[in-house]
N, C-alpha and C. Protein backbone atom coordinates (compact mmCIF):
# COMPACT_ATOMS: atom_id res chain seq x y z
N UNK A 1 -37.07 44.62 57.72
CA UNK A 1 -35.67 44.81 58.04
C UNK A 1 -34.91 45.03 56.74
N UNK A 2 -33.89 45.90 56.63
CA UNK A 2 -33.28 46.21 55.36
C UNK A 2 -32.06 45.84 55.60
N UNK A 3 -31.56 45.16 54.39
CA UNK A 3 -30.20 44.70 54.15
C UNK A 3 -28.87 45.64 54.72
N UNK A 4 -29.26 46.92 54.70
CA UNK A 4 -28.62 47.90 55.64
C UNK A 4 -27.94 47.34 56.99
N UNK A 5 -28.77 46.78 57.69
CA UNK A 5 -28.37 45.94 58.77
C UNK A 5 -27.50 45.01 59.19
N UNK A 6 -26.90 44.80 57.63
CA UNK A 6 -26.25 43.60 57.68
C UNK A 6 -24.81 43.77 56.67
N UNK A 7 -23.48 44.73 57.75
CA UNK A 7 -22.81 45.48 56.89
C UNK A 7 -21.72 44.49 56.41
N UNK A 8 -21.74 42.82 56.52
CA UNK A 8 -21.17 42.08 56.11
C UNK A 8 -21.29 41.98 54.61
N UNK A 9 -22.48 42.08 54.51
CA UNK A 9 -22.59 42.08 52.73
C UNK A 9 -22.60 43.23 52.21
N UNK A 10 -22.06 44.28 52.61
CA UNK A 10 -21.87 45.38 51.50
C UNK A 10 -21.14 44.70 50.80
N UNK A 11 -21.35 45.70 49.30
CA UNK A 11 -20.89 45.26 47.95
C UNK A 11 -19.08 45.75 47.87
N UNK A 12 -18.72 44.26 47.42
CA UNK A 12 -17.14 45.11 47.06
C UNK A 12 -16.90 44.15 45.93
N UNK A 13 -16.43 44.83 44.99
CA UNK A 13 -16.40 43.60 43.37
C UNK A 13 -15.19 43.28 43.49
N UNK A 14 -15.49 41.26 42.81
CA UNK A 14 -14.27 40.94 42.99
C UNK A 14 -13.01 41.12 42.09
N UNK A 15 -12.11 41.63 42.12
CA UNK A 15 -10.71 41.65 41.11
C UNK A 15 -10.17 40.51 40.57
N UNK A 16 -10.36 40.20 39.40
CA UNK A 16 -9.35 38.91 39.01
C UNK A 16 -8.95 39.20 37.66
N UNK A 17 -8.18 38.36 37.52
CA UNK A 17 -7.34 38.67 36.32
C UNK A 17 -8.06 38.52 35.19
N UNK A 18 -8.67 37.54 34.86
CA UNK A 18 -9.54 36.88 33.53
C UNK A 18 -10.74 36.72 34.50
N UNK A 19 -11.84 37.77 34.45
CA UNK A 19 -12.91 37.65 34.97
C UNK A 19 -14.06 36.41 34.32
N UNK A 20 -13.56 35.98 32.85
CA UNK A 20 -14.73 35.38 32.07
C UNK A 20 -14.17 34.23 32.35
N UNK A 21 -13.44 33.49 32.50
CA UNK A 21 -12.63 32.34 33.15
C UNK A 21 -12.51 31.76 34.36
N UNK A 22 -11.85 32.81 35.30
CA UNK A 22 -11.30 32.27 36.58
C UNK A 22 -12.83 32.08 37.39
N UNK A 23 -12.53 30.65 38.08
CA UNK A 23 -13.90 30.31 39.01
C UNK A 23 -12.83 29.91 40.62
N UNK A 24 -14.05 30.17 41.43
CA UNK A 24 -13.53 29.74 42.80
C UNK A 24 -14.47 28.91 43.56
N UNK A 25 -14.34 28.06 44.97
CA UNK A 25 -15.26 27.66 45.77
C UNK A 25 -15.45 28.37 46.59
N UNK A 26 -16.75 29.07 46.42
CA UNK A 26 -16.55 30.07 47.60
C UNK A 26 -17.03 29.35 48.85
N UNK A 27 -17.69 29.77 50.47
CA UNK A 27 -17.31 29.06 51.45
C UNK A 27 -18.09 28.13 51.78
N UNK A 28 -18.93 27.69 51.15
CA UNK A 28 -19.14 26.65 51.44
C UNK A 28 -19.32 25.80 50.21
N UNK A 29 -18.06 25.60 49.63
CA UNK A 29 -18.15 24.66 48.42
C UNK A 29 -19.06 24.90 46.96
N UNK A 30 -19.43 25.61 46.96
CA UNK A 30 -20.61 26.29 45.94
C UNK A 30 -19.69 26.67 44.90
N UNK A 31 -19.25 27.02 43.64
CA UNK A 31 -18.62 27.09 43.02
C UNK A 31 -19.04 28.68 42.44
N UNK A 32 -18.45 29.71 42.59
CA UNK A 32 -18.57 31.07 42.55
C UNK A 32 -17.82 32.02 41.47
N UNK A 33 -18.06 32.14 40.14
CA UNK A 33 -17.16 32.84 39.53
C UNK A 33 -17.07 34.59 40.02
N UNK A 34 -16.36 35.00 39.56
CA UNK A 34 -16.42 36.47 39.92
C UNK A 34 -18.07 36.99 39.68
N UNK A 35 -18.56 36.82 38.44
CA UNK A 35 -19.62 37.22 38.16
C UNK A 35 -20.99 36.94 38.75
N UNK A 36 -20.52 35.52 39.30
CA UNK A 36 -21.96 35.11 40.40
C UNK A 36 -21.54 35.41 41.67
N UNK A 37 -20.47 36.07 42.39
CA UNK A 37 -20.37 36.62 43.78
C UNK A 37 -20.46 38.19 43.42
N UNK A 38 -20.09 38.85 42.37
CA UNK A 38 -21.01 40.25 42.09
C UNK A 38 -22.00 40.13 42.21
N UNK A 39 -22.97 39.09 41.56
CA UNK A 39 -24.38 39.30 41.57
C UNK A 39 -25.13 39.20 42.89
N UNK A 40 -24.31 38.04 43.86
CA UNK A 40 -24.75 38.02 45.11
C UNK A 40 -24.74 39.24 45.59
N UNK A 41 -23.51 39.35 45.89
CA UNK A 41 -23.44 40.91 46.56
C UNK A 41 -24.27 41.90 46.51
N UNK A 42 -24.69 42.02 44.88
CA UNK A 42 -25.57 43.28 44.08
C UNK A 42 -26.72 42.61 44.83
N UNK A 43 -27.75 41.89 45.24
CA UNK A 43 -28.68 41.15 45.69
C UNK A 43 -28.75 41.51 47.11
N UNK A 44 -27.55 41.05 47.76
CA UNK A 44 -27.54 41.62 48.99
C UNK A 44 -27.49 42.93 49.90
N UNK A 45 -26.97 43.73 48.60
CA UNK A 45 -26.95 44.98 49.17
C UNK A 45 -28.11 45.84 48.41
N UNK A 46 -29.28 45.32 47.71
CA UNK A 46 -30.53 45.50 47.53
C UNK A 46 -30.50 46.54 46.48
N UNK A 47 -29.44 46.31 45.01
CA UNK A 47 -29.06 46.87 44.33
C UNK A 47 -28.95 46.36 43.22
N UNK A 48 -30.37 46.32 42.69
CA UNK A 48 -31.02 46.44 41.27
C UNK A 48 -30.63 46.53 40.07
N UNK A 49 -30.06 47.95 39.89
CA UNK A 49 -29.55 48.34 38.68
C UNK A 49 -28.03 47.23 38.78
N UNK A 50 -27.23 47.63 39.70
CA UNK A 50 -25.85 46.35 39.79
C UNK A 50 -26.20 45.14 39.60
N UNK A 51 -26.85 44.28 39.64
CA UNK A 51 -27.56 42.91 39.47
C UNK A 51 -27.67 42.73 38.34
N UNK A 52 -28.60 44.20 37.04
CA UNK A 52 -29.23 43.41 36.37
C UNK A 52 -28.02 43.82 35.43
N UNK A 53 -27.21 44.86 35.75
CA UNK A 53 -25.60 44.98 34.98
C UNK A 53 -25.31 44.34 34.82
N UNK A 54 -24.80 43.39 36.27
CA UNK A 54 -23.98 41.99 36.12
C UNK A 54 -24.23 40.82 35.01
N UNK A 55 -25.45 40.54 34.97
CA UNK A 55 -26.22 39.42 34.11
C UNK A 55 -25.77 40.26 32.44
N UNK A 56 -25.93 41.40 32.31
CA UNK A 56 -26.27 42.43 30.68
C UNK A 56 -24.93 42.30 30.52
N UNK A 57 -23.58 42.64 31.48
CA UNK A 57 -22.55 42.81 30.80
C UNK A 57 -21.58 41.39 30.30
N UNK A 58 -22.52 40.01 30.84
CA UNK A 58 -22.33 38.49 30.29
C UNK A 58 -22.86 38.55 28.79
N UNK A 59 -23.80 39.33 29.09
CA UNK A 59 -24.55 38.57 27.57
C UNK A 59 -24.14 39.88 27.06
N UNK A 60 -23.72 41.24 26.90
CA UNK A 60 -22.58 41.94 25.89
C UNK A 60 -21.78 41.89 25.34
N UNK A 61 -20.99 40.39 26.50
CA UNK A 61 -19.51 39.98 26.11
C UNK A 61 -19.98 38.14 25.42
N UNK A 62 -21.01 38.17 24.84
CA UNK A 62 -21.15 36.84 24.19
C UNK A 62 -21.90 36.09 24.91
N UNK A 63 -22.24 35.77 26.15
CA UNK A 63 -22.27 34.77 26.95
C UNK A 63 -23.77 34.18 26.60
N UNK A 64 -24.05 33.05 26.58
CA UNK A 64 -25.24 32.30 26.28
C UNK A 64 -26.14 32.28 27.34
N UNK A 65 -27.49 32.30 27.04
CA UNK A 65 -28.41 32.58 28.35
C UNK A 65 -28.05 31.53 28.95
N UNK A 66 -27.88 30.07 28.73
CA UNK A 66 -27.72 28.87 29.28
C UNK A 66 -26.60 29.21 30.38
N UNK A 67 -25.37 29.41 29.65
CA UNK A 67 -24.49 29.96 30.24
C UNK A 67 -24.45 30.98 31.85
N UNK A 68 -25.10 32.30 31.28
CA UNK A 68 -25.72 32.97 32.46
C UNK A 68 -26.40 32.65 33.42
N UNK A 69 -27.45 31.62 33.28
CA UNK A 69 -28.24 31.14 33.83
C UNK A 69 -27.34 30.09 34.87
N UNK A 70 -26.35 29.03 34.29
CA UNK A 70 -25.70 28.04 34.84
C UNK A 70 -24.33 29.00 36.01
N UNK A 71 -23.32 29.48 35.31
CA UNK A 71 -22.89 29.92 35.73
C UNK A 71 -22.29 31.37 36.70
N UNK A 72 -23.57 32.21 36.53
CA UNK A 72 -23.80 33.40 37.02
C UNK A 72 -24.98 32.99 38.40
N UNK A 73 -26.29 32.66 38.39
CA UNK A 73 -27.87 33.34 38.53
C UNK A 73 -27.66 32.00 39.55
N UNK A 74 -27.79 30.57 39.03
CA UNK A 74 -27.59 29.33 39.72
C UNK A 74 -27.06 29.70 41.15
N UNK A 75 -25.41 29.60 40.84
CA UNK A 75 -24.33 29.46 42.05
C UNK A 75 -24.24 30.56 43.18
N UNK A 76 -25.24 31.94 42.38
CA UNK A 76 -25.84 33.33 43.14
C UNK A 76 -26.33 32.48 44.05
N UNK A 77 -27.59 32.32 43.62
CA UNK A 77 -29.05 32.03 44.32
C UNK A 77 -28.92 30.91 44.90
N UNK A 78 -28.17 29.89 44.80
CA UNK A 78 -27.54 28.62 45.63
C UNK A 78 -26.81 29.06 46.82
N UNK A 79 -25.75 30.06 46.88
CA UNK A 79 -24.84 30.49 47.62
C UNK A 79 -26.42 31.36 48.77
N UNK A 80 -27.09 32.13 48.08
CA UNK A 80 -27.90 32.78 49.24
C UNK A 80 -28.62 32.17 50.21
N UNK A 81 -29.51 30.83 49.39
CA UNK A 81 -30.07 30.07 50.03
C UNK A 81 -28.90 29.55 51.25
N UNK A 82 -28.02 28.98 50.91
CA UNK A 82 -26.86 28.50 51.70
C UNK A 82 -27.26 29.37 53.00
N UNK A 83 -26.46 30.54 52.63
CA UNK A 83 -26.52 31.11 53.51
C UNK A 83 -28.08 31.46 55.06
N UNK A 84 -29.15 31.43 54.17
CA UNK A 84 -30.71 30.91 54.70
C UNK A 84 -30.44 30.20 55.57
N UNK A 85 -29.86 28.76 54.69
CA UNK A 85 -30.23 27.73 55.73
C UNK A 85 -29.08 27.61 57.23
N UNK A 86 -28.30 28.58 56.93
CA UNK A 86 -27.19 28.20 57.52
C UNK A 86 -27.19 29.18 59.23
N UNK A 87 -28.67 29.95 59.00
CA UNK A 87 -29.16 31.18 59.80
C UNK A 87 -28.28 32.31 59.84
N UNK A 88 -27.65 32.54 58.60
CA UNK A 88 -26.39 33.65 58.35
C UNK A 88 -27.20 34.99 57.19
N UNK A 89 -28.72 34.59 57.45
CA UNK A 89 -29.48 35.47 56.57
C UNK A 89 -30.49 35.09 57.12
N UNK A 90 -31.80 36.50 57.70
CA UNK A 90 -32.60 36.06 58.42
C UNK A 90 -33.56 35.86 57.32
N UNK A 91 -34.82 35.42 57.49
CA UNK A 91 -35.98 34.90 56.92
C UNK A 91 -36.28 36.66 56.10
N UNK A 92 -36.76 36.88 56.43
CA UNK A 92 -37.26 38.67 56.10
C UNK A 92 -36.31 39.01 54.93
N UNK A 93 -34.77 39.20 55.32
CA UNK A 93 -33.86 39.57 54.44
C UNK A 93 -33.55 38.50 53.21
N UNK A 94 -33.94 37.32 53.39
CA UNK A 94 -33.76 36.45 52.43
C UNK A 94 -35.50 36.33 51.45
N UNK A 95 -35.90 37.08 51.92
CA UNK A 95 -37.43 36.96 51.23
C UNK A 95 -37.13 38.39 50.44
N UNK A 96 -36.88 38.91 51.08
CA UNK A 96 -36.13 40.65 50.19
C UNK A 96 -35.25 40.27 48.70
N UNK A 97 -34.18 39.46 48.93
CA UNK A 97 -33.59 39.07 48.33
C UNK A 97 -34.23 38.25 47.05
N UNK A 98 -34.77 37.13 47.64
CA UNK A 98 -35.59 36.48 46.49
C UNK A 98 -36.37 37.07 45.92
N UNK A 99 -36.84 38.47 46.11
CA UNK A 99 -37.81 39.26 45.13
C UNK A 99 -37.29 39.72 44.36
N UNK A 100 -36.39 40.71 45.01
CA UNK A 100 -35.17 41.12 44.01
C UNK A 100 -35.06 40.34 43.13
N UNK A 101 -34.58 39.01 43.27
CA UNK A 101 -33.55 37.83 42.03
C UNK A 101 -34.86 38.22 40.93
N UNK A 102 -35.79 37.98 41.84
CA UNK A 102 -36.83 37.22 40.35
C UNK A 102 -37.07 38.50 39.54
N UNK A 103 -36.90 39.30 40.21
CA UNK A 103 -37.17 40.95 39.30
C UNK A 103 -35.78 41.73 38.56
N UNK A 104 -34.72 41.04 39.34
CA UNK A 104 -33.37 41.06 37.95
C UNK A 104 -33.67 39.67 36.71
N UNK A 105 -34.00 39.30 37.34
CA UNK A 105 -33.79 38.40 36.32
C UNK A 105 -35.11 37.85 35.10
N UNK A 106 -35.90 38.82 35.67
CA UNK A 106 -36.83 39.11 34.38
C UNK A 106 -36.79 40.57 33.62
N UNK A 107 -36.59 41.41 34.05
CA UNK A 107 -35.53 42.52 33.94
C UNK A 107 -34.65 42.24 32.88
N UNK A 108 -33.43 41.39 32.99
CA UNK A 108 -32.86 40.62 31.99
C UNK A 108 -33.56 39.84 30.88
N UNK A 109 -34.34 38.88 31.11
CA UNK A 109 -34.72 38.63 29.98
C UNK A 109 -35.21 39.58 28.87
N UNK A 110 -36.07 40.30 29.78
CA UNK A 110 -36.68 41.90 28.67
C UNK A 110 -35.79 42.44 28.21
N UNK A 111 -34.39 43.19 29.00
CA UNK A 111 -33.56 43.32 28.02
C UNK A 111 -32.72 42.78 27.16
N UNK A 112 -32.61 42.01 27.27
CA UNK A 112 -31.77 40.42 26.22
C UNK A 112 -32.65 40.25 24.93
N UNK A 113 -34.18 40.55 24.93
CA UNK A 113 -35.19 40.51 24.25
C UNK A 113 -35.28 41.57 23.35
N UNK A 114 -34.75 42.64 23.87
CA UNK A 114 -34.68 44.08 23.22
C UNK A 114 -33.03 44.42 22.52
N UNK A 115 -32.32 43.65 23.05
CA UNK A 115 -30.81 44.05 21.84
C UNK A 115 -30.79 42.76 21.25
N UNK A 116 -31.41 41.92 20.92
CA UNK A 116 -31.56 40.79 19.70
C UNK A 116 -32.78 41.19 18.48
């Protein structure tokens, strides 16, 4: 089954004023900056290159892997599961998803590896 199916999560980026700053709770209490509900999104709508942007254009603008890792990749992949358990993402599409993560996010490390 392809994320296609599921036109709730098409991608729409969020607008905020101070993107490297402003954080929100998104809905179910999970704590979501702009940059970790892009990345969801990019995840959900099975979009690779947007994902591994999201993570590259943190660590362009300074951001510490710790950092990325805590506040980007975490509250992503917390928020999806959420959604898993919550049967608001079927099994199939959330196994899609988790392949994806692990392949942005080694993706990232290789390139983080290559502009240092």
């Amino acid at each position: 089954m392809s994320l296609a199916t599921f036109p709730q999560y098409r991608y729409s980026p969020a607008v905020h004023p101070d993107p490297a700053v402003r954080r929100h709770k998104g809905i179910y209490g999970v704590p979501l900056g702009p940059q970790a509900d892009d990345l969801m999104y990019a995840l959900l709508g099975n979009d690779y290159e947007r994902a591994v942007g999201v993570l590259m254009r943190a660590a362009n603008n300074g951001w510490a892997l710790a950092d990325v890792e805590d506040l980007i990749i975490e509250p992503a992949v917390t928020r999806l599961g959420q959604l898993w358990l919550r049967g608001r993402l079927p099994d199939d599409a959330f196994n899609q998803v988790g392949t994806l993560a692990e392949q942005v996010e080694w993706a990232f490390r290789q390139r983080l590896v290559g502009i240092h």
